[in-house]
N, C-alpha and C. Protein backbone atom coordinates (compact mmCIF):
# COMPACT_ATOMS: atom_id res chain seq x y z
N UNK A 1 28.08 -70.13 15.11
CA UNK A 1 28.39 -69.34 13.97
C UNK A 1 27.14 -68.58 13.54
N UNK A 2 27.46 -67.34 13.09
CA UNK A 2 25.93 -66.76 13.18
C UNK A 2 26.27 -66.05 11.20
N UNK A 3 25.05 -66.68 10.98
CA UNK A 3 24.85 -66.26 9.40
C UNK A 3 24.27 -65.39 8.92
N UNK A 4 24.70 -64.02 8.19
CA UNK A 4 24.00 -62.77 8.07
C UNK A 4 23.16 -62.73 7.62
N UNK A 5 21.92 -62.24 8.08
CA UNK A 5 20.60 -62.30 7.54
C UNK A 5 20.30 -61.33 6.14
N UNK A 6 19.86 -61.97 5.48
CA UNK A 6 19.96 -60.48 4.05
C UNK A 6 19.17 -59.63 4.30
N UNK A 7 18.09 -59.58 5.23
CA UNK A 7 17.52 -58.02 5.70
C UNK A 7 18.76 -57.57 6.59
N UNK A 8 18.51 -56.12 6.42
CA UNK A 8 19.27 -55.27 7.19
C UNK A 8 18.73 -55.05 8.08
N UNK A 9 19.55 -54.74 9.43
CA UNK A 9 19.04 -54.91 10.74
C UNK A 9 19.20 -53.10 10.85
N UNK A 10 19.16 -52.48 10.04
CA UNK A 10 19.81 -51.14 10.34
C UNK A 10 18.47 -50.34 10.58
N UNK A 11 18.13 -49.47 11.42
CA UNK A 11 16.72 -48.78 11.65
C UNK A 11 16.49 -47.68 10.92
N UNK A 12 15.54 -47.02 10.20
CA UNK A 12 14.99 -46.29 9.30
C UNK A 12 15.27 -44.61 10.00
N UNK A 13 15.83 -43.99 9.69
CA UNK A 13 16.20 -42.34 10.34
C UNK A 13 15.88 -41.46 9.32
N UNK A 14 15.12 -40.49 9.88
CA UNK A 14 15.00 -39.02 9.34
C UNK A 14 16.09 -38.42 8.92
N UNK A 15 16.34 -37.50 8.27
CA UNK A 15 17.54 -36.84 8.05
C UNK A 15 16.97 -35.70 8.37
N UNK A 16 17.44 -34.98 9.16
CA UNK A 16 16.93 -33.52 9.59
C UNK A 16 17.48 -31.92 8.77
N UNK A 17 18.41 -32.47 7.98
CA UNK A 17 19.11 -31.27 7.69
C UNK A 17 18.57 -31.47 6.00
N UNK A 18 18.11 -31.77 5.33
CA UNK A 18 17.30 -31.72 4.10
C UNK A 18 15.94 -30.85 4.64
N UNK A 19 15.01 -31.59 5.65
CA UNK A 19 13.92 -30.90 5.99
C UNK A 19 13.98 -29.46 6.38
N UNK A 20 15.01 -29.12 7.09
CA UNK A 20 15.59 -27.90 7.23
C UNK A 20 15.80 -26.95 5.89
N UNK A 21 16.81 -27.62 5.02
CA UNK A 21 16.49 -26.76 3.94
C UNK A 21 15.35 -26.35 3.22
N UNK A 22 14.53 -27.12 3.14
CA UNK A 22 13.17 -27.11 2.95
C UNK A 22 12.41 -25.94 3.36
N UNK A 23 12.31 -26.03 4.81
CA UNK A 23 11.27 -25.14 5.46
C UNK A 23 12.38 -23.88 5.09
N UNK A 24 13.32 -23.68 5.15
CA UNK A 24 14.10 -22.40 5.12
C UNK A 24 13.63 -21.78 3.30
N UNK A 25 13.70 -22.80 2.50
CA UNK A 25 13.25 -22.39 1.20
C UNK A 25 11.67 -21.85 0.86
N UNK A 26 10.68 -22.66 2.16
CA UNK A 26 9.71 -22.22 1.76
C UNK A 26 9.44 -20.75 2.87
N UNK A 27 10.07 -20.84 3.63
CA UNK A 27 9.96 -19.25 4.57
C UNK A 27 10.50 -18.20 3.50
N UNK A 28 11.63 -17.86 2.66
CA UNK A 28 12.28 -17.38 2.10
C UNK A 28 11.29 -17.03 1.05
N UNK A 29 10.85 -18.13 0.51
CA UNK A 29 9.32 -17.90 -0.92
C UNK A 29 8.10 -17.24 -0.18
N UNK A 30 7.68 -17.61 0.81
CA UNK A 30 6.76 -16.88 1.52
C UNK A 30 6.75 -15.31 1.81
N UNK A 31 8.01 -15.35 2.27
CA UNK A 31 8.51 -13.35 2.74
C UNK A 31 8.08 -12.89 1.53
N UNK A 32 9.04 -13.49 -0.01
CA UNK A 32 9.28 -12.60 -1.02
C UNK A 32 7.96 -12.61 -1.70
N UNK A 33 6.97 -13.53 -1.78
CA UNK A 33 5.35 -13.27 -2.33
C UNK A 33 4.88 -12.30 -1.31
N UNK A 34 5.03 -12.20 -0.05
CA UNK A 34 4.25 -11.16 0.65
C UNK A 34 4.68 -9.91 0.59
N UNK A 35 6.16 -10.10 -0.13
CA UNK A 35 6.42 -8.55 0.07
C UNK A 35 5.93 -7.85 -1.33
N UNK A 36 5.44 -8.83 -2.30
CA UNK A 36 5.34 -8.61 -3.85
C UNK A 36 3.84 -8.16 -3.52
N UNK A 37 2.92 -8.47 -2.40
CA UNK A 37 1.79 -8.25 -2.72
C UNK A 37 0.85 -6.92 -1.80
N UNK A 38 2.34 -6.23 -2.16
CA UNK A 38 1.97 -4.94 -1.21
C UNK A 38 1.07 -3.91 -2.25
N UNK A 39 0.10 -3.31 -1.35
CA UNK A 39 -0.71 -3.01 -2.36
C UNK A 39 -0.58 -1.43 -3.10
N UNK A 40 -0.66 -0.80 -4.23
CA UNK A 40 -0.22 0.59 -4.46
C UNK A 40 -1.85 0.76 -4.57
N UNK A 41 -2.11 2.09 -3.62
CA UNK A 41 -3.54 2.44 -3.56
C UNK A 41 -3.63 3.98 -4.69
N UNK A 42 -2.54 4.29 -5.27
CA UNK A 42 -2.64 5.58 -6.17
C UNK A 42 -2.67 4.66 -7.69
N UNK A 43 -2.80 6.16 -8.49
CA UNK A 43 -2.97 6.12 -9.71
C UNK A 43 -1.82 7.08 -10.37
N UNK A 44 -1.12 7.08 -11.50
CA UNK A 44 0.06 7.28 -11.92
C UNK A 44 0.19 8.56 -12.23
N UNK A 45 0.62 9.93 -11.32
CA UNK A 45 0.27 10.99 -11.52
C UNK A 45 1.50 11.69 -11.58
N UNK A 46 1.98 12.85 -12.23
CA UNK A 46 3.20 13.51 -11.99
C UNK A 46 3.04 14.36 -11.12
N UNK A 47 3.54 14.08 -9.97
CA UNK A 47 3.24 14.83 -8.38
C UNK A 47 4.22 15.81 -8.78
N UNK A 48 3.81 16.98 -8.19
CA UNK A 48 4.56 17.91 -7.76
C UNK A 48 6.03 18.10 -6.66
N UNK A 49 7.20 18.81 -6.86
CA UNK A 49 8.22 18.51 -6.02
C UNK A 49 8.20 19.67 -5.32
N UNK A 50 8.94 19.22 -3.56
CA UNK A 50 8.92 20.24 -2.43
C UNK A 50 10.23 20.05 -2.31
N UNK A 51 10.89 20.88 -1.96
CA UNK A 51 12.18 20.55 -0.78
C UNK A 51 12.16 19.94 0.72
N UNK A 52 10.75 20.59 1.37
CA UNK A 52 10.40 19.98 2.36
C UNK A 52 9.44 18.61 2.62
N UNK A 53 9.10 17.82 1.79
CA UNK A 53 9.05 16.60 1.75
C UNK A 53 9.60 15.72 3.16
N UNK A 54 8.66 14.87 3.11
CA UNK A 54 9.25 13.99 3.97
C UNK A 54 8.69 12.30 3.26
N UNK A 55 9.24 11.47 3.86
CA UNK A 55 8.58 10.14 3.15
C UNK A 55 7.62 9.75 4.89
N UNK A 56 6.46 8.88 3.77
CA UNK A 56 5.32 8.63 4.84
C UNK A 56 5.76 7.56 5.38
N UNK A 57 5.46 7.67 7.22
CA UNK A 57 5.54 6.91 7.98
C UNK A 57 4.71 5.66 8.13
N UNK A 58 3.62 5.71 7.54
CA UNK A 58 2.67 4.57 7.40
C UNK A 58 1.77 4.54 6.44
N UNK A 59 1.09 3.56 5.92
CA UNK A 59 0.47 3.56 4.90
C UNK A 59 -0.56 4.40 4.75
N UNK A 60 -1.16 4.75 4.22
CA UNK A 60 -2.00 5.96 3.86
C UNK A 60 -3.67 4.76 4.05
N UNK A 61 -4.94 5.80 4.76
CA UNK A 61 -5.99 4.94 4.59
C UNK A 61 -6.52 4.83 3.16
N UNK A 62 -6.54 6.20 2.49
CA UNK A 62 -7.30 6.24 1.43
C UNK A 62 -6.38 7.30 0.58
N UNK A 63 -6.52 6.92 -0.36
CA UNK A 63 -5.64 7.62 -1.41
C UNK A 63 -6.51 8.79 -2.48
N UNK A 64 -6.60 9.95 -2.50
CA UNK A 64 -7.33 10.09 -3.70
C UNK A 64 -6.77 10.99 -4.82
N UNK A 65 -7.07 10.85 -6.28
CA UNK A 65 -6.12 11.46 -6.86
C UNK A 65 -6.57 12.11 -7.54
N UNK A 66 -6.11 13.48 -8.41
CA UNK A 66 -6.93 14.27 -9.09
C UNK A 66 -5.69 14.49 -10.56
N UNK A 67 -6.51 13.95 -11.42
CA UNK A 67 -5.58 13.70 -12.57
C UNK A 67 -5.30 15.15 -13.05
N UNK A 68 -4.78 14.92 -14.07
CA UNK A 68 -4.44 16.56 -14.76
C UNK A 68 -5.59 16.80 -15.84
N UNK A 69 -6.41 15.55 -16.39
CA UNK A 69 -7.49 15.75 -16.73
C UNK A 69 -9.05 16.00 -15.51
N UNK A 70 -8.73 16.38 -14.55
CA UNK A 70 -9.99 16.30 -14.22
C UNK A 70 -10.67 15.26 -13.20
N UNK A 71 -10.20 13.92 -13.48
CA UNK A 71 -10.73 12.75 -12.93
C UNK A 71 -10.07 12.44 -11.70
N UNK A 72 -11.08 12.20 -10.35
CA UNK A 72 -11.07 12.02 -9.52
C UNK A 72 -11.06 10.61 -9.33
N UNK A 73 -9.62 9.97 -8.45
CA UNK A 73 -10.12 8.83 -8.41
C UNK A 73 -10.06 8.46 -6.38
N UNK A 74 -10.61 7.16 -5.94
CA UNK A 74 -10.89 7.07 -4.50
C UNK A 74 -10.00 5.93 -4.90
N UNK A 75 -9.35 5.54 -3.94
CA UNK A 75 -8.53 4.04 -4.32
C UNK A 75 -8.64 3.24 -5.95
N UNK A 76 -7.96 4.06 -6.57
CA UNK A 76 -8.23 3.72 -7.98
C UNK A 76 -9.75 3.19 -8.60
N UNK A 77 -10.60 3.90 -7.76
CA UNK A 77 -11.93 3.57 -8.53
C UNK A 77 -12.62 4.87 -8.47
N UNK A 78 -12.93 5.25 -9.64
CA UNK A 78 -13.22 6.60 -10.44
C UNK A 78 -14.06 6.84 -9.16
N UNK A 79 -14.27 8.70 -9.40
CA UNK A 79 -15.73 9.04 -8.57
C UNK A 79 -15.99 10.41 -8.76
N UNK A 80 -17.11 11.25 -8.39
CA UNK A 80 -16.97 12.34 -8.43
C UNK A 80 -16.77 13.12 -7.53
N UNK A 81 -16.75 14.94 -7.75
CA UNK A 81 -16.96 15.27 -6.77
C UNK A 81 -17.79 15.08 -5.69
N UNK A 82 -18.84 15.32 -6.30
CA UNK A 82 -20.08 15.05 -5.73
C UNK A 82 -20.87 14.06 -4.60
N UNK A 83 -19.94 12.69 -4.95
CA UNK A 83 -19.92 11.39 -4.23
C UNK A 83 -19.17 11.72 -3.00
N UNK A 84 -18.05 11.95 -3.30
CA UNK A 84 -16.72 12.20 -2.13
C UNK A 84 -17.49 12.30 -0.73
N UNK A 85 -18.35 13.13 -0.52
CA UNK A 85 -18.92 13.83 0.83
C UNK A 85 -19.05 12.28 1.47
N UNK A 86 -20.00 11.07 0.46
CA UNK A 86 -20.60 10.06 0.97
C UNK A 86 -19.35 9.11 1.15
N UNK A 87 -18.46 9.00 0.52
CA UNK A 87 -17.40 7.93 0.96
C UNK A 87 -17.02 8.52 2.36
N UNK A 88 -16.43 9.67 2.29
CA UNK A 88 -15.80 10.23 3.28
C UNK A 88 -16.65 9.78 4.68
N UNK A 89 -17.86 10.30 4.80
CA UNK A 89 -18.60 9.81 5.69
C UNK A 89 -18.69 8.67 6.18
N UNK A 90 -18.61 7.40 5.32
CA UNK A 90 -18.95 6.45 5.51
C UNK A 90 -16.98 5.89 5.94
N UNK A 91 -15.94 6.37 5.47
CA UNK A 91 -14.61 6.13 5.81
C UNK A 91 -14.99 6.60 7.71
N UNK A 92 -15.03 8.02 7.76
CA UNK A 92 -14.94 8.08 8.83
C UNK A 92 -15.44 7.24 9.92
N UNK A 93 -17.13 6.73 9.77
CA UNK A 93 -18.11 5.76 10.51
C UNK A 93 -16.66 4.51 10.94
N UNK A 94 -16.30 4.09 9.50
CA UNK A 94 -15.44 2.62 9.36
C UNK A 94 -14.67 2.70 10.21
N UNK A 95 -13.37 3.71 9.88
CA UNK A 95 -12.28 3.98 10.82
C UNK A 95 -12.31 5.02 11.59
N UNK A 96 -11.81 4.79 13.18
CA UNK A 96 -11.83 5.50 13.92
C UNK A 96 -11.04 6.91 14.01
N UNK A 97 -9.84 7.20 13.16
CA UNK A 97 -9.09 8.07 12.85
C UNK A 97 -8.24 7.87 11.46
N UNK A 98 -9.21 8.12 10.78
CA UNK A 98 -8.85 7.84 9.43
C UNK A 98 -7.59 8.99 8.79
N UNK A 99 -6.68 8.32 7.58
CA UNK A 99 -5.62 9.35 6.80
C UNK A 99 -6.08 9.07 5.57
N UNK A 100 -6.23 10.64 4.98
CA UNK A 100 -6.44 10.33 3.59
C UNK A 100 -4.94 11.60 3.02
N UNK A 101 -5.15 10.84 1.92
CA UNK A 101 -3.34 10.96 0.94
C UNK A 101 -4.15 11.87 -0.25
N UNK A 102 -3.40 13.20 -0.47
CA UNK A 102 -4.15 13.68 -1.93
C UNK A 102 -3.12 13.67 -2.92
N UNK A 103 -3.42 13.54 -3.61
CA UNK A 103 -2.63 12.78 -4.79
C UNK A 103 -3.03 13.97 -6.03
N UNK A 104 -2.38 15.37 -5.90
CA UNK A 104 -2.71 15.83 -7.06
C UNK A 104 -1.61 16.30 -8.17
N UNK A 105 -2.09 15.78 -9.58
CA UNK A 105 -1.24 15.80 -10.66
C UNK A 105 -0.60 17.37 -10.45
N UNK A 106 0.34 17.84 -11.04
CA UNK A 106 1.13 19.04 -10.96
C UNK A 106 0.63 20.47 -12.02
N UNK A 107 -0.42 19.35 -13.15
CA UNK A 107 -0.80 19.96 -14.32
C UNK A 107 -2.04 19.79 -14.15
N UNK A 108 -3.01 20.02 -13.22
CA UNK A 108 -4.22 19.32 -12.87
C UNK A 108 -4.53 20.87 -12.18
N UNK A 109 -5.75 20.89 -11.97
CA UNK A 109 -6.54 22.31 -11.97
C UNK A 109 -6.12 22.37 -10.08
N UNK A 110 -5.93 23.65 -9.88
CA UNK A 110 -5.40 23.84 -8.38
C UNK A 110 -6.80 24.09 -7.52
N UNK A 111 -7.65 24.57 -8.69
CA UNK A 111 -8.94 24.89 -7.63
C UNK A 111 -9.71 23.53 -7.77
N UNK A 112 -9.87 22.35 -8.30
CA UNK A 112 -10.61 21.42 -8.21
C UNK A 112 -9.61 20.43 -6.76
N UNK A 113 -8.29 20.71 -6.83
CA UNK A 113 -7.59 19.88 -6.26
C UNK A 113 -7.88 20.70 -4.70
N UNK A 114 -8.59 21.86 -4.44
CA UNK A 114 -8.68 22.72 -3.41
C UNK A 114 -10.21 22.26 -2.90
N UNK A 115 -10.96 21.79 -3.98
CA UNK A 115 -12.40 21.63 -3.36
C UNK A 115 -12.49 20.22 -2.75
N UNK A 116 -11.65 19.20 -3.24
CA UNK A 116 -11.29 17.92 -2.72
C UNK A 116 -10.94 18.15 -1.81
N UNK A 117 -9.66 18.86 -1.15
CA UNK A 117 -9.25 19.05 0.06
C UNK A 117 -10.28 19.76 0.84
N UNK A 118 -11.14 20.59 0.62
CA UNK A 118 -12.20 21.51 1.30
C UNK A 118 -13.28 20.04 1.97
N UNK A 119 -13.63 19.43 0.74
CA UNK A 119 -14.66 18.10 1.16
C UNK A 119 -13.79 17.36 2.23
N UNK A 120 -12.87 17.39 2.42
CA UNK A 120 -11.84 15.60 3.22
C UNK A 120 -12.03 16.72 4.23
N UNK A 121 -11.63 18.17 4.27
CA UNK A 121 -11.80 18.57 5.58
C UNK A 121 -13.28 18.67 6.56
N UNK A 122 -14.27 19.02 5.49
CA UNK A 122 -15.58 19.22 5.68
C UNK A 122 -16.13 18.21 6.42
N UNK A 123 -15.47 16.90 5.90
CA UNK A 123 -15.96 15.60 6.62
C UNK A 123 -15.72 14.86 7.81
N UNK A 124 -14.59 15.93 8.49
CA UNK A 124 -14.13 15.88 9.84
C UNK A 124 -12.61 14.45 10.16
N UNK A 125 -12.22 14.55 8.77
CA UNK A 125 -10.84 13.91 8.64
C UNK A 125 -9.88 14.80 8.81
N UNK A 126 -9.27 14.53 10.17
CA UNK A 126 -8.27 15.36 10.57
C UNK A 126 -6.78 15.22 10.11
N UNK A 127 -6.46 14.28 9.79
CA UNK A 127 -5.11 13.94 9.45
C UNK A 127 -5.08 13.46 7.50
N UNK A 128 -5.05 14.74 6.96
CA UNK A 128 -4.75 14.67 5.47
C UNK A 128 -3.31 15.68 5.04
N UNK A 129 -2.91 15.17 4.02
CA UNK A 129 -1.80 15.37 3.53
C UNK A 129 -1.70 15.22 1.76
N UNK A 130 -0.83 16.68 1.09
CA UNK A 130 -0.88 16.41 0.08
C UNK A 130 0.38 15.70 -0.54
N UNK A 131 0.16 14.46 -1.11
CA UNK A 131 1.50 14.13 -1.64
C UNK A 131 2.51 14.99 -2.80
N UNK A 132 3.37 15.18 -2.39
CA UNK A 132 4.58 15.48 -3.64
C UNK A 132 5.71 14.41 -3.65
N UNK A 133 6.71 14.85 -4.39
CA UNK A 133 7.91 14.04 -4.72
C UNK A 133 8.59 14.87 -4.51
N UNK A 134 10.12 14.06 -3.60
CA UNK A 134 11.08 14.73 -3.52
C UNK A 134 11.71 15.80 -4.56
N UNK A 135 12.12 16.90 -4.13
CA UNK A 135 12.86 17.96 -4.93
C UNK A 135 14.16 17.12 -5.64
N UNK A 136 14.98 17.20 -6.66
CA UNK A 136 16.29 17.11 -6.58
C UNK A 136 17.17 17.82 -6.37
N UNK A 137 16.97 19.13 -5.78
CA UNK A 137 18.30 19.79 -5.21
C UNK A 137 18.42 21.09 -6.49
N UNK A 138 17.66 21.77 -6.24
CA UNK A 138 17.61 22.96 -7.42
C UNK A 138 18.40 24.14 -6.64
């Protein structure tokens, strides 16, 4: 006659489908923080609208923006004209085929926003572009 022992003879198991939810919850939190920590390299300008617009294919290296007051900024950190020549230089050294993005306000002086573009060209950055915003259909 065999008398049941009060330990359980039953063996200790993982449950696999909890751990599963798990890692699926923390992949899911992971995507959505990385997609939150995309970075905006401009400063808040009322761009001008084209009809011929296109949206950019890749991120821009360097952003620079020329407010409607005047102020020049390089990746949201102020600068002058004057400086520009030396970033630029030192962008180009960094990256091998650098893009710079011009970012000029709509109410912002056309000839200061012309000498910026004159310097990005001067400095042997071949691939620049001025940003606008889509037209709505005028």
């Amino acid at each position: 006659m065999r008398i049941a022992s009060p330990v359980s003879r039953k063996r200790a198991r993982i449950e696999i489908i909890p751990l599963i939810d798990i890692m699926f919850f923390l992949l899911a939190t992971f995507i959505m923080v990385s997609l939150s920590m995309i970075q905006n390299q401009g400063m808040p300008v009322n761009l001008p609208s084209a009809k011929t617009s296109k949206p950019d294919e890749a991120k821009p290296t360097v952003a620079i923006v020329v407010g409607k007051d005047g102020k020049i900024t390089w990746n949201k950190e102020e600068t002058t004209l004057e400086q520009l020549p030396a970033k630029l230089a030192a962008l180009t050294v960094s990256i091998e085929d650098p893009k710079v993005i011009l970012h000029g306000d709509k109410e912002s002086d056309f000839g200061l926003v012309v000498q910026v573009l004159d310097r990005v060209r001067a400095a042997g950055v071949k691939k620049t572009a001025i940003r606008t915003s889509r037209d709505k259909g005028k």
